[in-house]
N, C-alpha and C. Protein backbone atom coordinates (compact mmCIF):
# COMPACT_ATOMS: atom_id res chain seq x y z
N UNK A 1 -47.75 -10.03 39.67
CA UNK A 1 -47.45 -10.03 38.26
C UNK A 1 -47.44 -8.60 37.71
N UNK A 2 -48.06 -7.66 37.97
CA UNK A 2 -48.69 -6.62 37.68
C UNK A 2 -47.35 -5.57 38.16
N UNK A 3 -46.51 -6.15 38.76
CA UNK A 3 -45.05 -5.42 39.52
C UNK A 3 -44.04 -5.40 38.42
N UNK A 4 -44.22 -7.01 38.10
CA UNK A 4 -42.80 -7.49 37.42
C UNK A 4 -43.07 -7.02 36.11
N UNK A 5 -44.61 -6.64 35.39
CA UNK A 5 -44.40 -6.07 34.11
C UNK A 5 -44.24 -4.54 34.35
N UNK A 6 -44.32 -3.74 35.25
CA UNK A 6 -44.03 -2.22 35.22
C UNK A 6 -42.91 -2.03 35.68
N UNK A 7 -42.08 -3.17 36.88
CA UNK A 7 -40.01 -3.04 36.63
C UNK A 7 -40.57 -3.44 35.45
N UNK A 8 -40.12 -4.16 34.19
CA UNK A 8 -39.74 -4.01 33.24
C UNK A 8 -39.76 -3.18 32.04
N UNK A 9 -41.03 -2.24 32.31
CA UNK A 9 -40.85 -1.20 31.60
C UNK A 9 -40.93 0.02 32.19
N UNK A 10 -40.24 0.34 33.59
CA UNK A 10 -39.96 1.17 34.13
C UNK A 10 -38.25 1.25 33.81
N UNK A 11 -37.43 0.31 34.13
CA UNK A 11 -35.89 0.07 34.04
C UNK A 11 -35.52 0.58 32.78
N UNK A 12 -35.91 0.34 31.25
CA UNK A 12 -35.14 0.65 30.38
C UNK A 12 -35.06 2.45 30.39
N UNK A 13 -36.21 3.19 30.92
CA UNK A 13 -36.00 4.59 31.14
C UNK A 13 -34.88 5.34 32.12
N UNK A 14 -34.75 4.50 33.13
CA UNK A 14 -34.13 4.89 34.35
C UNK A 14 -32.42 5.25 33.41
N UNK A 15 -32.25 4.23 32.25
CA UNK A 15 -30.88 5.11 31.93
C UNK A 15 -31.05 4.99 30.55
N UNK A 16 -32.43 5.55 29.96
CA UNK A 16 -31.83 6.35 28.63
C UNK A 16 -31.80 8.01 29.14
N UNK A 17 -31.06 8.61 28.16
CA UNK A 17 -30.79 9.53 28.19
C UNK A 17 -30.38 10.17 29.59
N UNK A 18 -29.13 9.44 29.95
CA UNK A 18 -28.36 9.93 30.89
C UNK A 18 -27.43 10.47 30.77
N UNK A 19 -26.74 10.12 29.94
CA UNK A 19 -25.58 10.41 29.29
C UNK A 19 -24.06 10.47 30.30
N UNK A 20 -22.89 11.29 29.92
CA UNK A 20 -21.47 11.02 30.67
C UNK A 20 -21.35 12.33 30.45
N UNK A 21 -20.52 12.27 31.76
CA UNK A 21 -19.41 13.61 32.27
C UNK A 21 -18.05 13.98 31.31
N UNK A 22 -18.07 14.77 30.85
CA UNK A 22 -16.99 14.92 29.99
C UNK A 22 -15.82 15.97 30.95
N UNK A 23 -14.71 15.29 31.02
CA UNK A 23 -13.92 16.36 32.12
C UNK A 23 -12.57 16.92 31.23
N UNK A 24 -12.04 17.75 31.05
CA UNK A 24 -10.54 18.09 30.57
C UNK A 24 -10.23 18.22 31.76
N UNK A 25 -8.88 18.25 31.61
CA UNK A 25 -7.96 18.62 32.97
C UNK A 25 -6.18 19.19 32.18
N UNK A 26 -5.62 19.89 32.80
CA UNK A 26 -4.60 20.68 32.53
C UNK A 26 -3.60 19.79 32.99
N UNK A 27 -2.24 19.77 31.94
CA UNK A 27 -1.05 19.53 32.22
C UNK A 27 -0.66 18.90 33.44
N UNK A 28 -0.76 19.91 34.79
CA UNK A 28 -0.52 19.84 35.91
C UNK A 28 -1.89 18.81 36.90
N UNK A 29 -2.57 18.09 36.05
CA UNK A 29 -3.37 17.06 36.22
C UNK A 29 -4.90 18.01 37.35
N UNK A 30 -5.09 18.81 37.47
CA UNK A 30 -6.08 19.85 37.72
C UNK A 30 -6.74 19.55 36.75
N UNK A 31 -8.34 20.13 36.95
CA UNK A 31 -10.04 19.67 36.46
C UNK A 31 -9.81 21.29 35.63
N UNK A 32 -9.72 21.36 34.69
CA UNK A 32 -10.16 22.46 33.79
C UNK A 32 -11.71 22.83 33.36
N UNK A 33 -12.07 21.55 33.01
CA UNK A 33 -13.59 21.91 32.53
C UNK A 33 -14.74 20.88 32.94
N UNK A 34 -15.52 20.50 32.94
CA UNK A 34 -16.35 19.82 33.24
C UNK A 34 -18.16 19.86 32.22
N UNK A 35 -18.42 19.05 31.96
CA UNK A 35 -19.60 19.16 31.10
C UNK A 35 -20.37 17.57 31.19
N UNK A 36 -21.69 17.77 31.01
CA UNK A 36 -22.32 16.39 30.68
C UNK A 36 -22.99 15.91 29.11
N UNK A 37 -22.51 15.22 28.27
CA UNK A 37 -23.01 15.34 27.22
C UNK A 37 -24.03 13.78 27.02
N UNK A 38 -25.34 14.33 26.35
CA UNK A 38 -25.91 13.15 26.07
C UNK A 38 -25.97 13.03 24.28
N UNK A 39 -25.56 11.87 23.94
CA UNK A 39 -25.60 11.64 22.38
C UNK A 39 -24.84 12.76 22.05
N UNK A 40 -23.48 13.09 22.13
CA UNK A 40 -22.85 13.89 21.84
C UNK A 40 -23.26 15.33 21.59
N UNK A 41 -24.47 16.06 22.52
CA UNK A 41 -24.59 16.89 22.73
C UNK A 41 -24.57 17.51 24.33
N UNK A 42 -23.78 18.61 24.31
CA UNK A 42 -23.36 18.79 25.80
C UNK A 42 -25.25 19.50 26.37
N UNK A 43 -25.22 19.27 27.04
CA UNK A 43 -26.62 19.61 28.03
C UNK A 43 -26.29 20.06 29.83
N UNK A 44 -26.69 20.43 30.28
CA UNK A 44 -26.68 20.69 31.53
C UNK A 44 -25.52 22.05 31.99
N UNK A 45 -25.19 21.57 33.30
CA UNK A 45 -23.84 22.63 33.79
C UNK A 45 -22.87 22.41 33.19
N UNK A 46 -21.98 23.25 32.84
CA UNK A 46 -20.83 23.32 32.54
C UNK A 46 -20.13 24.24 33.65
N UNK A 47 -19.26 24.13 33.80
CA UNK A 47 -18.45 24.75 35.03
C UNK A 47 -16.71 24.80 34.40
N UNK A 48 -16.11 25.88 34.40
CA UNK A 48 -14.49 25.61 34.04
C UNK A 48 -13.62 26.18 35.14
N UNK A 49 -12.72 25.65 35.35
CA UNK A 49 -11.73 26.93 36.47
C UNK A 49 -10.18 27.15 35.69
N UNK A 50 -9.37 27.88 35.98
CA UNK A 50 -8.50 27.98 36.34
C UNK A 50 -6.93 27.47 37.14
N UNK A 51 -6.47 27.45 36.16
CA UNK A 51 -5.51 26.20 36.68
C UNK A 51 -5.68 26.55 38.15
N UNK A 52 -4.91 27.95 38.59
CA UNK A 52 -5.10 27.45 40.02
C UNK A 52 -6.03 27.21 40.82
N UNK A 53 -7.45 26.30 40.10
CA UNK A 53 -8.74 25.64 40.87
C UNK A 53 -9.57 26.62 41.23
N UNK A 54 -9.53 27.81 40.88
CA UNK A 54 -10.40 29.27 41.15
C UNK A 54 -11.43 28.90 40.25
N UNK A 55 -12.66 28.86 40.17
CA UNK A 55 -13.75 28.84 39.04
C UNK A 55 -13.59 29.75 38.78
N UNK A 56 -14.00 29.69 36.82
CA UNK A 56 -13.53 30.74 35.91
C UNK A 56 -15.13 30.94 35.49
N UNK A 57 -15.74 30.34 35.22
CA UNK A 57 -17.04 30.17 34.87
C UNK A 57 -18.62 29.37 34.31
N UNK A 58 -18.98 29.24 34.80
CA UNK A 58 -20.42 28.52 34.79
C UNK A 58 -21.46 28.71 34.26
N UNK A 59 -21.97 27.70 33.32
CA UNK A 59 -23.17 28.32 32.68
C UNK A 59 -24.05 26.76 32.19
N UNK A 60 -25.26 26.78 31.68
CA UNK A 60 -25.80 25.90 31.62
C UNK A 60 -25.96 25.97 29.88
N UNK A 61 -26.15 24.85 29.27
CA UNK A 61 -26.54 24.53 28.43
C UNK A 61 -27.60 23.90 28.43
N UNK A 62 -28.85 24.36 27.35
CA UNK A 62 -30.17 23.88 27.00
C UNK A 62 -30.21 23.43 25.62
N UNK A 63 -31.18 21.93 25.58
CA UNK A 63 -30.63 21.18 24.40
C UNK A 63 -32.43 22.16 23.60
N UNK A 64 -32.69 22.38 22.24
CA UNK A 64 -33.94 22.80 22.20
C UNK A 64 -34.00 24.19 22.15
């Protein structure tokens, strides 16, 4: 018993604040930018390249 009440309040954490990958991509269907935003604030790596797929640059964002 003592299992089934800590899954249940272990699970609702496992995906708050996970948030989604936000990707652009160029014309020529190539990954331009990449970012993860939670609650519509971007957080984590960001990474962009260059159309021709060369990384242009990388940097992290801190929410705080």
């Amino acid at each position: 018993m003592k299992r089934l009440v800590l899954l249940f309040l272990i699970i609702p954490f496992l995906s708050f604040g996970q948030g989604e990958t936000v990707k652009e991509f160029y014309e020529s269907r190539r990954i331009k930018s990449q970012v993860k935003e939670v609650d519509g604030v971007r957080e984590g790596i960001y990474t962009e390249w260059h159309e021709n797929g060369n990384k242009k640059v990388e940097g992290v964002y801190r929410v705080g």
